[in-house]
ModelCIF file with pLDDT and N, C-alpha, C, O atoms, coordinates in Angstrom:
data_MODEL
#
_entry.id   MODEL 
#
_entity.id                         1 
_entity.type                       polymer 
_entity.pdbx_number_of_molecules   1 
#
_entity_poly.entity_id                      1 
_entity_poly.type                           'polypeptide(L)' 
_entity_poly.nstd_linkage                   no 
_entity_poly.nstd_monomer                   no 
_entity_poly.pdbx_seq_one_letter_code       
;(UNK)(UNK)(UNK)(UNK)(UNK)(UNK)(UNK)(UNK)(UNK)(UNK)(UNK)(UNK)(UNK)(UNK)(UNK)(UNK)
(UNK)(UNK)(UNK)(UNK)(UNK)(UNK)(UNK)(UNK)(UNK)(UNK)(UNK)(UNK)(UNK)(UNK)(UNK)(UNK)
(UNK)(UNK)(UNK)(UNK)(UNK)(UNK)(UNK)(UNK)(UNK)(UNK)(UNK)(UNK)(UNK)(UNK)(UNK)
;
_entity_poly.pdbx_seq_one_letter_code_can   XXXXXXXXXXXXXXXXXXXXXXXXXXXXXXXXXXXXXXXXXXXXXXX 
_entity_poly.pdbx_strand_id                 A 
#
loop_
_entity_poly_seq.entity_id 
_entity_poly_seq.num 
_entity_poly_seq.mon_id 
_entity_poly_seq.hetero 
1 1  UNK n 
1 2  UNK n 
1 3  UNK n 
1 4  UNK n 
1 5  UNK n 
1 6  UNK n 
1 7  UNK n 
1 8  UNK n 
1 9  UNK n 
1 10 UNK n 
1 11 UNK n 
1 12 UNK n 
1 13 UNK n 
1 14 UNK n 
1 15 UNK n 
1 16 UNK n 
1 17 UNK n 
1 18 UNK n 
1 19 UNK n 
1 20 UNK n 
1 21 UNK n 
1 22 UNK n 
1 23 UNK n 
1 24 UNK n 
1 25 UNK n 
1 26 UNK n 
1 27 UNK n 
1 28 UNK n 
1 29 UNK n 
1 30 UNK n 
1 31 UNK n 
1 32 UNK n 
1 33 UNK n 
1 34 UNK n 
1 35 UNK n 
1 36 UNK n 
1 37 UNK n 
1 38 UNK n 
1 39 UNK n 
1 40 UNK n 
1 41 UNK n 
1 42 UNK n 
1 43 UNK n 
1 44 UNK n 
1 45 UNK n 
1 46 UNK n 
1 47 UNK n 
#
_struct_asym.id          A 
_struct_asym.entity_id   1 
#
loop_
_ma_qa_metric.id 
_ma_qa_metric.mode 
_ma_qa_metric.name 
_ma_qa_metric.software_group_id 
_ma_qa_metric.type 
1 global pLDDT . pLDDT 
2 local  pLDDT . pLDDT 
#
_ma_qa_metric_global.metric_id      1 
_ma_qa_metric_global.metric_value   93.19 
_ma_qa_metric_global.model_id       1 
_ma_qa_metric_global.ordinal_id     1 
#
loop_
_ma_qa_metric_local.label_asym_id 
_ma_qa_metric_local.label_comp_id 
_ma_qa_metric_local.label_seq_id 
_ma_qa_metric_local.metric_id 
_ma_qa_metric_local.metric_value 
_ma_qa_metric_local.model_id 
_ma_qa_metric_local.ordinal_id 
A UNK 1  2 95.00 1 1  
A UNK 2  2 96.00 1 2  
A UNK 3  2 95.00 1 3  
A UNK 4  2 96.00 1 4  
A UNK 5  2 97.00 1 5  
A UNK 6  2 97.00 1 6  
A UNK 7  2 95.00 1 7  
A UNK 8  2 97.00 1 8  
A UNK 9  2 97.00 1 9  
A UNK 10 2 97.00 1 10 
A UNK 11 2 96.00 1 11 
A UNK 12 2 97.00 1 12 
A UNK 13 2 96.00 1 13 
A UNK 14 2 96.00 1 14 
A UNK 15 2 95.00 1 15 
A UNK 16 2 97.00 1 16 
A UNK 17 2 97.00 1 17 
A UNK 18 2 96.00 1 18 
A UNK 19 2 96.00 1 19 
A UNK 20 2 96.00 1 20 
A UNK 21 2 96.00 1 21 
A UNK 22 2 97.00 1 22 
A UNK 23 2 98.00 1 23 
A UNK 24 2 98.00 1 24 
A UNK 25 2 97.00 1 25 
A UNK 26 2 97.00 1 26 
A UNK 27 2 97.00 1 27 
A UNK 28 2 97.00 1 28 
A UNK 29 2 96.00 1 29 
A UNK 30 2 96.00 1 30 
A UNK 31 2 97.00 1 31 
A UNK 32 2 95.00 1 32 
A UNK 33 2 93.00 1 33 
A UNK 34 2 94.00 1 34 
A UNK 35 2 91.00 1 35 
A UNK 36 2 94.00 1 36 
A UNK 37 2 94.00 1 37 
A UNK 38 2 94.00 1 38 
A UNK 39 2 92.00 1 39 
A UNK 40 2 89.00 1 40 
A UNK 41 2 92.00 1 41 
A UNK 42 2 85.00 1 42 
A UNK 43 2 85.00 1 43 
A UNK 44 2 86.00 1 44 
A UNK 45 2 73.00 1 45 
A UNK 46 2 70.00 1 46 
A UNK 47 2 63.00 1 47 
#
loop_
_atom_site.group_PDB 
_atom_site.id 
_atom_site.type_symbol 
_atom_site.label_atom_id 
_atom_site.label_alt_id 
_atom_site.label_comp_id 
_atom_site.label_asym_id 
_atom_site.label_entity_id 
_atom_site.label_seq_id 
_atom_site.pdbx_PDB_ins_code 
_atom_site.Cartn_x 
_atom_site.Cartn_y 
_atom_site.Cartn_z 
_atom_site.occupancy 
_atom_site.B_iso_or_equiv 
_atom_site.pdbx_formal_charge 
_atom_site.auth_seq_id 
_atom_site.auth_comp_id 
_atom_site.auth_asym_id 
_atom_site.auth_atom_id 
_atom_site.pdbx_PDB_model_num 
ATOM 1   N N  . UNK A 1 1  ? 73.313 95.673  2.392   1.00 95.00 ? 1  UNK A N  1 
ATOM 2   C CA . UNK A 1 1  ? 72.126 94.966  1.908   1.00 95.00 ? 1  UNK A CA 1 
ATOM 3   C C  . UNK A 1 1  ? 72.520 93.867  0.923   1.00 95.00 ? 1  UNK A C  1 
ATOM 4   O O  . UNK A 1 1  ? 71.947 92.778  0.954   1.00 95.00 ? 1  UNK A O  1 
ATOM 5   N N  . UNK A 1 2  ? 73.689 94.196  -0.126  1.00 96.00 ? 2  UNK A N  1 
ATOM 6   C CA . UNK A 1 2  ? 74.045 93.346  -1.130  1.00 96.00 ? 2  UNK A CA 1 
ATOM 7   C C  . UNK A 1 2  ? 74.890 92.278  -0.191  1.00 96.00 ? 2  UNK A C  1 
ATOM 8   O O  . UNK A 1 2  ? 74.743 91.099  -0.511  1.00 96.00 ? 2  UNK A O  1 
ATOM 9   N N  . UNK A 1 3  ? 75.637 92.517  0.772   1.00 95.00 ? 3  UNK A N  1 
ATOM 10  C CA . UNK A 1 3  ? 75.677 91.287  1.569   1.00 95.00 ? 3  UNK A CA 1 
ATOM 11  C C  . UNK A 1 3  ? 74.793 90.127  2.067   1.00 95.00 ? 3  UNK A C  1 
ATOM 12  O O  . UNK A 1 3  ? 74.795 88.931  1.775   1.00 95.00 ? 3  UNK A O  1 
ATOM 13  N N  . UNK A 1 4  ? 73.765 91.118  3.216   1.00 96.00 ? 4  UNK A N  1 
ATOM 14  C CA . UNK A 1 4  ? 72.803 90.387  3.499   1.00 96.00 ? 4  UNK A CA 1 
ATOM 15  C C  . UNK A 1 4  ? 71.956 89.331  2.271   1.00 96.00 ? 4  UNK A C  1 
ATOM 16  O O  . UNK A 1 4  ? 71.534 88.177  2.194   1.00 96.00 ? 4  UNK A O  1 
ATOM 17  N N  . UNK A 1 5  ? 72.027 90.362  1.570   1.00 97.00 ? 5  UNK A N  1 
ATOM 18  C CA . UNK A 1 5  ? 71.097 88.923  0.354   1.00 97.00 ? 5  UNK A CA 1 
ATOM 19  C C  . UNK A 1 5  ? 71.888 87.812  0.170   1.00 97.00 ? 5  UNK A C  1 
ATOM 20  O O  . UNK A 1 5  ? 71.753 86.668  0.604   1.00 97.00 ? 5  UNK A O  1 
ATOM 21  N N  . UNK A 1 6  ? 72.995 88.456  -0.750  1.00 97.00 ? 6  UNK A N  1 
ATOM 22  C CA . UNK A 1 6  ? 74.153 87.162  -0.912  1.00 97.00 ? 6  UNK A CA 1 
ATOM 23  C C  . UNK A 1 6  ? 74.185 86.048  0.068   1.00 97.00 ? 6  UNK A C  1 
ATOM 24  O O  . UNK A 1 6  ? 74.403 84.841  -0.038  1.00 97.00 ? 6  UNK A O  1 
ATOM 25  N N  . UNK A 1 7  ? 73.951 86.690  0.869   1.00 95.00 ? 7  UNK A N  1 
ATOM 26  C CA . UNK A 1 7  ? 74.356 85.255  2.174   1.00 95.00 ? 7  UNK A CA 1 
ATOM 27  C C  . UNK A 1 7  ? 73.027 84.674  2.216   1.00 95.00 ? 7  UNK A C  1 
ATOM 28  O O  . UNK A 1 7  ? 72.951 83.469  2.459   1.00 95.00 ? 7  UNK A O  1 
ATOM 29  N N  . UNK A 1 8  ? 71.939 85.361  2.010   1.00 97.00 ? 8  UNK A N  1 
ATOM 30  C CA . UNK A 1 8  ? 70.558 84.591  2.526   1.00 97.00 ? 8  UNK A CA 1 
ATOM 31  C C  . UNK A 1 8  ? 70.280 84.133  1.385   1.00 97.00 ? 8  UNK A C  1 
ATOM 32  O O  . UNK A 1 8  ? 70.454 82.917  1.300   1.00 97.00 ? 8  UNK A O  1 
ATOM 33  N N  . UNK A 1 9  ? 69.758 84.854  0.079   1.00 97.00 ? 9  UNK A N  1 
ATOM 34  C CA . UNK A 1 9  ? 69.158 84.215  -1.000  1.00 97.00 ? 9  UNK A CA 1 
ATOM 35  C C  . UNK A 1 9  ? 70.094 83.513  -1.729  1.00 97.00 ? 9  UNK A C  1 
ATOM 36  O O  . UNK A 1 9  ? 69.556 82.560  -2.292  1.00 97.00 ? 9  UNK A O  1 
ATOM 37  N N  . UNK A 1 10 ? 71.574 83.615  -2.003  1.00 97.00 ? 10 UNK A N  1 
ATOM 38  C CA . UNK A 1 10 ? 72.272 83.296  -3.054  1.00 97.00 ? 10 UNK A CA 1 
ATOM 39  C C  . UNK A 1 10 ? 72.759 81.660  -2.677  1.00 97.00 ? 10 UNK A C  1 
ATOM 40  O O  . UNK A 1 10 ? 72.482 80.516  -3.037  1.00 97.00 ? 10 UNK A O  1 
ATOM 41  N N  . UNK A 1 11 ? 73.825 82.484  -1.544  1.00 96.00 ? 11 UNK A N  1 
ATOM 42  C CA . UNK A 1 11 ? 74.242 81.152  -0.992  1.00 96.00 ? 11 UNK A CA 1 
ATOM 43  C C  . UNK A 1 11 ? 73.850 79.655  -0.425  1.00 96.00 ? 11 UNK A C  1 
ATOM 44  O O  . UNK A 1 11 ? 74.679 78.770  -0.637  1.00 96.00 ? 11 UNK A O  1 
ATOM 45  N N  . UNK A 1 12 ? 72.687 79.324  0.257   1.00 97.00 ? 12 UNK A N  1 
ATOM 46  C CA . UNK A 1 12 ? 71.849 78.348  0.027   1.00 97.00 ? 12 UNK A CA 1 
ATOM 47  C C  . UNK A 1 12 ? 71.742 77.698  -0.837  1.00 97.00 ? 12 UNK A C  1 
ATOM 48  O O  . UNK A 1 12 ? 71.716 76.492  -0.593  1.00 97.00 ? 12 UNK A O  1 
ATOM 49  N N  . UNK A 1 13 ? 71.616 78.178  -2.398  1.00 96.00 ? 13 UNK A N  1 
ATOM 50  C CA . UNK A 1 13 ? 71.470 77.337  -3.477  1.00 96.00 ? 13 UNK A CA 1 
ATOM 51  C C  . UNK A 1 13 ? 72.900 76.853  -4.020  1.00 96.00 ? 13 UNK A C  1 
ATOM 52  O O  . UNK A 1 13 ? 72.951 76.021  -4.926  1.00 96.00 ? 13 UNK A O  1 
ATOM 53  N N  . UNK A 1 14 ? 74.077 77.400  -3.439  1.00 96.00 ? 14 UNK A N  1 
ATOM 54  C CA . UNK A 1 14 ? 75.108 77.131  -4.378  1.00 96.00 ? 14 UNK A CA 1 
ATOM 55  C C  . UNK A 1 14 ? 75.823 75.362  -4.343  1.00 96.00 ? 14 UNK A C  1 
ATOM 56  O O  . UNK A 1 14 ? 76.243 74.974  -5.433  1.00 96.00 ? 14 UNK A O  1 
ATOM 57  N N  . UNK A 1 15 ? 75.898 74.752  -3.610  1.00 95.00 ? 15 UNK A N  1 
ATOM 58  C CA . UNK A 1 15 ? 76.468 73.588  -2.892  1.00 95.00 ? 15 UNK A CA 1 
ATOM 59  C C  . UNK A 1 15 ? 75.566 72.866  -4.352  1.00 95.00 ? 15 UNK A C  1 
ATOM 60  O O  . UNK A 1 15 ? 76.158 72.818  -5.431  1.00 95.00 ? 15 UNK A O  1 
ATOM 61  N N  . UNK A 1 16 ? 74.322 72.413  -4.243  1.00 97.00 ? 16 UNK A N  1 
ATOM 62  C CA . UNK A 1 16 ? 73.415 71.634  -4.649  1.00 97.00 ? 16 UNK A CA 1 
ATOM 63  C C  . UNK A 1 16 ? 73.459 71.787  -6.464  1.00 97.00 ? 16 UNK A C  1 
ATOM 64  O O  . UNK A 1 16 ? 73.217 70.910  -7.293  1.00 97.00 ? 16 UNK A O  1 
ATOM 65  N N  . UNK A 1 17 ? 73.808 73.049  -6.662  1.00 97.00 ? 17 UNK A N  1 
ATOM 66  C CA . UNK A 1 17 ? 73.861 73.030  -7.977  1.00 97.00 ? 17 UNK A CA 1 
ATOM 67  C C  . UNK A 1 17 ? 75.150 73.207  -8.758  1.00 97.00 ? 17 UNK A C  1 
ATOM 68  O O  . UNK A 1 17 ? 75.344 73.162  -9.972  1.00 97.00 ? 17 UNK A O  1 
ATOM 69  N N  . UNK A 1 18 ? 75.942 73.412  -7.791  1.00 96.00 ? 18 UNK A N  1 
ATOM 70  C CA . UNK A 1 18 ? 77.800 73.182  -7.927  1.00 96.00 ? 18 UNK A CA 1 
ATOM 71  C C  . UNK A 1 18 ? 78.087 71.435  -8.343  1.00 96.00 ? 18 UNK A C  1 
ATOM 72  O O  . UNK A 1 18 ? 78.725 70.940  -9.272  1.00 96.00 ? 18 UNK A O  1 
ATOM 73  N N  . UNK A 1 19 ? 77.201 70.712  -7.050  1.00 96.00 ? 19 UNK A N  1 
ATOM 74  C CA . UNK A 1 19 ? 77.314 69.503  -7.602  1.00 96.00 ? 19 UNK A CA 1 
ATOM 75  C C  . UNK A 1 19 ? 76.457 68.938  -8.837  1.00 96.00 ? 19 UNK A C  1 
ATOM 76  O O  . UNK A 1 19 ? 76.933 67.944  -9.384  1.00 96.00 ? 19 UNK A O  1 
ATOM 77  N N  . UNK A 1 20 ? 75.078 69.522  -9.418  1.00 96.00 ? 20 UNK A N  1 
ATOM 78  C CA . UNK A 1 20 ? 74.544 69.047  -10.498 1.00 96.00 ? 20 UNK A CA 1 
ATOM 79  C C  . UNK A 1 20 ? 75.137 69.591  -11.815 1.00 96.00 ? 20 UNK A C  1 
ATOM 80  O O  . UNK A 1 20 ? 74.779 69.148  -12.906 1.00 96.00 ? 20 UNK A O  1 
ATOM 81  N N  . UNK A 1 21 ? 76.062 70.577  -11.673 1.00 96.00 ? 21 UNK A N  1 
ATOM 82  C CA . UNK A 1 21 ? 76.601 71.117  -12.814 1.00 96.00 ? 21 UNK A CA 1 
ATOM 83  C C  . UNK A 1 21 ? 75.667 71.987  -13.776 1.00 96.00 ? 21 UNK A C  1 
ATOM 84  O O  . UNK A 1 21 ? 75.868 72.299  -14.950 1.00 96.00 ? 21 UNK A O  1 
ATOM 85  N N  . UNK A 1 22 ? 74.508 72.311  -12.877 1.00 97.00 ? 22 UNK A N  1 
ATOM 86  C CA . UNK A 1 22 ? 73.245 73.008  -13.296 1.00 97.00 ? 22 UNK A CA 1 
ATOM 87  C C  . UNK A 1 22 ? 72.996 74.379  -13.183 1.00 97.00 ? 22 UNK A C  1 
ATOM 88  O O  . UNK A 1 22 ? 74.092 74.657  -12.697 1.00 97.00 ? 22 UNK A O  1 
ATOM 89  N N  . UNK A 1 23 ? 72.363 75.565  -13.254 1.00 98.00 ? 23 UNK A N  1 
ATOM 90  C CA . UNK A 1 23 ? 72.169 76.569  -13.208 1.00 98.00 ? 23 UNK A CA 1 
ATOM 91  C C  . UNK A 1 23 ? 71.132 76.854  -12.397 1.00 98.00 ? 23 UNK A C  1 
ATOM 92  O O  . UNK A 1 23 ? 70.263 76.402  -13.142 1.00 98.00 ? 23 UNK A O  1 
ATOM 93  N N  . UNK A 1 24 ? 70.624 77.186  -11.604 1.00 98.00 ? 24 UNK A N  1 
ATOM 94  C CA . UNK A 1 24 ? 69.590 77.651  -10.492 1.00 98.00 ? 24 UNK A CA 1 
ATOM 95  C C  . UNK A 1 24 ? 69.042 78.642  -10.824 1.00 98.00 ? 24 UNK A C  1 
ATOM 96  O O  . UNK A 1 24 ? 69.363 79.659  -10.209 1.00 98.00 ? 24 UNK A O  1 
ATOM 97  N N  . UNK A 1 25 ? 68.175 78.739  -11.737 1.00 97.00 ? 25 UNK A N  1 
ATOM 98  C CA . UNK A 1 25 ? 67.094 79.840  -12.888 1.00 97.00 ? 25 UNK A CA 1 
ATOM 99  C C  . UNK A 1 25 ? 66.473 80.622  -11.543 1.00 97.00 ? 25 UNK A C  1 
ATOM 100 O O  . UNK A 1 25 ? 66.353 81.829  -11.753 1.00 97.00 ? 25 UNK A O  1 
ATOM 101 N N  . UNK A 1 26 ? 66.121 80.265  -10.421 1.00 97.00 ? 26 UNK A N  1 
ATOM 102 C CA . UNK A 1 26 ? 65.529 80.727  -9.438  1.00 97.00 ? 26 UNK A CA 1 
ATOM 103 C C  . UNK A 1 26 ? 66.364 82.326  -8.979  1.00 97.00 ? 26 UNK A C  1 
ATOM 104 O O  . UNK A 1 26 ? 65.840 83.353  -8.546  1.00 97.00 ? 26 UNK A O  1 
ATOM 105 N N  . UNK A 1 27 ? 67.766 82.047  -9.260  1.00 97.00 ? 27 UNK A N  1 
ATOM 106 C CA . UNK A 1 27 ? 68.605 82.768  -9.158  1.00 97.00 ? 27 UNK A CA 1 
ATOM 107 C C  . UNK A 1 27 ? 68.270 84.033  -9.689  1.00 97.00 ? 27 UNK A C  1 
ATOM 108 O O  . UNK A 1 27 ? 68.267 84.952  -8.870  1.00 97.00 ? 27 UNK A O  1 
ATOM 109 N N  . UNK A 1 28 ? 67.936 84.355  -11.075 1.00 97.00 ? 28 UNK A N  1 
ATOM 110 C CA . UNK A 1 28 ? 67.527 85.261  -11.713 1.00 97.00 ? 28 UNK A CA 1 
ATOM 111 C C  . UNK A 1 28 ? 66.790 86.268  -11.307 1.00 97.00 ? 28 UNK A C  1 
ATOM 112 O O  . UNK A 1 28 ? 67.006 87.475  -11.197 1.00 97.00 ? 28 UNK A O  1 
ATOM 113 N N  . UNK A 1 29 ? 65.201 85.075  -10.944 1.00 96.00 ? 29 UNK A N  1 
ATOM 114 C CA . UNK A 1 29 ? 64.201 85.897  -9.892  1.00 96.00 ? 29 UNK A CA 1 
ATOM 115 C C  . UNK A 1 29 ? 64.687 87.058  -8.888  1.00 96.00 ? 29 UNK A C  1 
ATOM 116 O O  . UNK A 1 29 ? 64.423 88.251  -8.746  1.00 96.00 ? 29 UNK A O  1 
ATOM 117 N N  . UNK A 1 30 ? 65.656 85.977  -8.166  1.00 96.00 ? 30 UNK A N  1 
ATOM 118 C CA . UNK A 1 30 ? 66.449 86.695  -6.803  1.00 96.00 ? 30 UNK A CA 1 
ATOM 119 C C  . UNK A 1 30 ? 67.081 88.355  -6.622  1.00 96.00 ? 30 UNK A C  1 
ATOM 120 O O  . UNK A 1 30 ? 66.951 89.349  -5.907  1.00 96.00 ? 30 UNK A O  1 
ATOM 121 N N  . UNK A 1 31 ? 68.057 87.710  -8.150  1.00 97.00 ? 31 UNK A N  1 
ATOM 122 C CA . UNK A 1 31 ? 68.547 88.767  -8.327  1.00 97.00 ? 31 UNK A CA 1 
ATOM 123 C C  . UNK A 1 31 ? 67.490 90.200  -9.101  1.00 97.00 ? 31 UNK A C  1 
ATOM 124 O O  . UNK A 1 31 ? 67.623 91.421  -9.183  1.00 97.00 ? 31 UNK A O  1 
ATOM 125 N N  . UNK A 1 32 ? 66.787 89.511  -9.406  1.00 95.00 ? 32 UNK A N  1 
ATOM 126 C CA . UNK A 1 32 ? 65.932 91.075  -9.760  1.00 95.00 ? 32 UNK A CA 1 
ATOM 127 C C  . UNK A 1 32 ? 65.299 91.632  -8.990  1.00 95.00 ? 32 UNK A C  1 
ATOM 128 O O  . UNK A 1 32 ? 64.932 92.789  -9.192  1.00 95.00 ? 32 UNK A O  1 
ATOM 129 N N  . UNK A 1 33 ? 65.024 91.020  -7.994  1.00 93.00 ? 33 UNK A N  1 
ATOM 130 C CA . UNK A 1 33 ? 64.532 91.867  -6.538  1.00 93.00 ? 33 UNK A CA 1 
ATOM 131 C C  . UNK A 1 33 ? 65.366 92.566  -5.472  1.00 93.00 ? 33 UNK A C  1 
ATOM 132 O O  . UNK A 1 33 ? 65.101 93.090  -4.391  1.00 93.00 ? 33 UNK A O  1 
ATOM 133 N N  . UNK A 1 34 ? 66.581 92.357  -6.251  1.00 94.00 ? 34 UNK A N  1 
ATOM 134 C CA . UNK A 1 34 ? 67.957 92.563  -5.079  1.00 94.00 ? 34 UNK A CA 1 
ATOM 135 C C  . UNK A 1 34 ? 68.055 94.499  -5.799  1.00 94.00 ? 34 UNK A C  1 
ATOM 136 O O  . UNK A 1 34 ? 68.460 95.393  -5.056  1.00 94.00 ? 34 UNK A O  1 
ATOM 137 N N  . UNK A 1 35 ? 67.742 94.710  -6.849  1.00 91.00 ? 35 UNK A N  1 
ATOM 138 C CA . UNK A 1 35 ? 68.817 96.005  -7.432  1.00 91.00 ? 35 UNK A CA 1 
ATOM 139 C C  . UNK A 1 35 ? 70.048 96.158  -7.927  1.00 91.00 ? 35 UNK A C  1 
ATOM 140 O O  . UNK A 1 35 ? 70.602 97.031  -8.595  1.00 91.00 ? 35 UNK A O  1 
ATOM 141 N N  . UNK A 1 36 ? 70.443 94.868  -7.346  1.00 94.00 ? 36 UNK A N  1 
ATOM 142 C CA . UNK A 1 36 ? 72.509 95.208  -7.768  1.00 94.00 ? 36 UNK A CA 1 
ATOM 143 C C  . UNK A 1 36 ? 72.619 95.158  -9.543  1.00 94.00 ? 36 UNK A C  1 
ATOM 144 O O  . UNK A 1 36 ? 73.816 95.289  -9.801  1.00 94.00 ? 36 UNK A O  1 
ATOM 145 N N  . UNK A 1 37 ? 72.018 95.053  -10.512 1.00 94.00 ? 37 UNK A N  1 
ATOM 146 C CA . UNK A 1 37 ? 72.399 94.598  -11.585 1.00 94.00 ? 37 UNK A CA 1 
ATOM 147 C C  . UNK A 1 37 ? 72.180 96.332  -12.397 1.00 94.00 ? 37 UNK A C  1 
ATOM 148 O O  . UNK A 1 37 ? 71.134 96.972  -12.499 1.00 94.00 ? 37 UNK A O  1 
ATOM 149 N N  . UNK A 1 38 ? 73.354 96.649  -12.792 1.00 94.00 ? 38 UNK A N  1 
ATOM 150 C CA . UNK A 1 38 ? 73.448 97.557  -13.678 1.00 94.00 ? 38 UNK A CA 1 
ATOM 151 C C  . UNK A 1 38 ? 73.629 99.161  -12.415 1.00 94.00 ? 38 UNK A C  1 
ATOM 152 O O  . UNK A 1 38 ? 73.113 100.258 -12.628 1.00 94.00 ? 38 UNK A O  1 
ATOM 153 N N  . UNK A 1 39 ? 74.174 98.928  -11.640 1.00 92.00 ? 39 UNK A N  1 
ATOM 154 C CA . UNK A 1 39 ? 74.208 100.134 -10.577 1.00 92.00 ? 39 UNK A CA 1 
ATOM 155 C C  . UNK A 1 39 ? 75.366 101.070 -11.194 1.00 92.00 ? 39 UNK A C  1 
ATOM 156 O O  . UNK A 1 39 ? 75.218 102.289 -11.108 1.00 92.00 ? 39 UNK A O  1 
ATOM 157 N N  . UNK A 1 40 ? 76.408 100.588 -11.758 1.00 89.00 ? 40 UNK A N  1 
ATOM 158 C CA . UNK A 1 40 ? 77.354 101.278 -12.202 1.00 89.00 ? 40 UNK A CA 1 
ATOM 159 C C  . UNK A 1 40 ? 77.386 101.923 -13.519 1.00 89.00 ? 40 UNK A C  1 
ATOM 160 O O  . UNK A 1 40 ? 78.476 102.232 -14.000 1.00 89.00 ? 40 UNK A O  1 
ATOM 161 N N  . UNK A 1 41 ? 76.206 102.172 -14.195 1.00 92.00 ? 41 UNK A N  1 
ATOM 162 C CA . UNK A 1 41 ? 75.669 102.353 -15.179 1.00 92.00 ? 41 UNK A CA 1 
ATOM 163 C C  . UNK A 1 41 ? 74.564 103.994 -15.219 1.00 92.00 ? 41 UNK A C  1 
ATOM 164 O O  . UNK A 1 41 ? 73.354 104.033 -14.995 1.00 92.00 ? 41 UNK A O  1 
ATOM 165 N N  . UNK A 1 42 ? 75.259 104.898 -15.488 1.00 85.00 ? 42 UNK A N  1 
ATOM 166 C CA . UNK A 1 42 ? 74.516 106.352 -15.392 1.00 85.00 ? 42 UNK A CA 1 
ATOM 167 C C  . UNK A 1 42 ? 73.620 105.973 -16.495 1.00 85.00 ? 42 UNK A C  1 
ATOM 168 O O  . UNK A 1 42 ? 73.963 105.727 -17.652 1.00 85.00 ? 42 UNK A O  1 
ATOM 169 N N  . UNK A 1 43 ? 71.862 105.945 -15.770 1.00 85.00 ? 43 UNK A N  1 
ATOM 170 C CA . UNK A 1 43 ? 71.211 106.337 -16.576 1.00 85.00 ? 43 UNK A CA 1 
ATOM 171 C C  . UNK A 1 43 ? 70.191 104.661 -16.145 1.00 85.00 ? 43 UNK A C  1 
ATOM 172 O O  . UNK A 1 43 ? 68.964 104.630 -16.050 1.00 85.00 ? 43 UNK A O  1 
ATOM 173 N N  . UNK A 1 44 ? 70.834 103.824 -16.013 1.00 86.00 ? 44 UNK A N  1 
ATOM 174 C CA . UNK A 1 44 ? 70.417 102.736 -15.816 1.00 86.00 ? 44 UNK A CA 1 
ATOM 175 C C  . UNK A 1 44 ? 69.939 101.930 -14.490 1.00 86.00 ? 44 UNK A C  1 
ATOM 176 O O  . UNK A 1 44 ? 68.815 101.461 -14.308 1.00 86.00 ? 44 UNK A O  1 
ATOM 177 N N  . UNK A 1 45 ? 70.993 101.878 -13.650 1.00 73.00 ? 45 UNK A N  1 
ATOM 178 C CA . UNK A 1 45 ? 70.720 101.399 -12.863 1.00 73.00 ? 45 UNK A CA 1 
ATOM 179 C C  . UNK A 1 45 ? 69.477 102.013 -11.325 1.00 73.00 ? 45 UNK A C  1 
ATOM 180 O O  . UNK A 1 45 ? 68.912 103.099 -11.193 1.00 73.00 ? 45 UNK A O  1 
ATOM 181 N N  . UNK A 1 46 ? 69.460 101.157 -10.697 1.00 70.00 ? 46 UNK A N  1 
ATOM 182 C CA . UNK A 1 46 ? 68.632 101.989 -9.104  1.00 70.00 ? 46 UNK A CA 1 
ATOM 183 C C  . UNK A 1 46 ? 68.851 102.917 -8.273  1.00 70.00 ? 46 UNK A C  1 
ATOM 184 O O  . UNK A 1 46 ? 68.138 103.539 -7.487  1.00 70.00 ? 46 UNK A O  1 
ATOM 185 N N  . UNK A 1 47 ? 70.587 102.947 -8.707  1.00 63.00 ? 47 UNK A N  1 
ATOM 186 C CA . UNK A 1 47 ? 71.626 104.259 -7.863  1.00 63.00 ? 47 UNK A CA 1 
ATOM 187 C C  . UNK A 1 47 ? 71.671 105.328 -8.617  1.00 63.00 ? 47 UNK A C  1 
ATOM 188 O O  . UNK A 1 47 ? 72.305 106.317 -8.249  1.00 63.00 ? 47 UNK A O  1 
#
């Protein structure tokens, strides 16, 4: 699943903001709908 996103939601934005030297805040959103953040974490994470 953490593949599939990466490739669909992540990657798309990277080219465009690699070249503005900018941060893609949209990113954030993304990732909080994904689960991956804090999985390795007893007590914390979705796992």
């Amino acid at each position: 699943k953490a593949r599939a996103f990466l490739r669909k939601e992540i990657k798309p934005l990277v080219n465009e903001y690699w070249g503005k030297g900018e941060f893609p805040f949209e990113m954030i959103e993304r990732f909080r709908t994904s689960g991956l953040a804090a999985l390795a974490y007893e007590g914390y994470g979705e796992h």
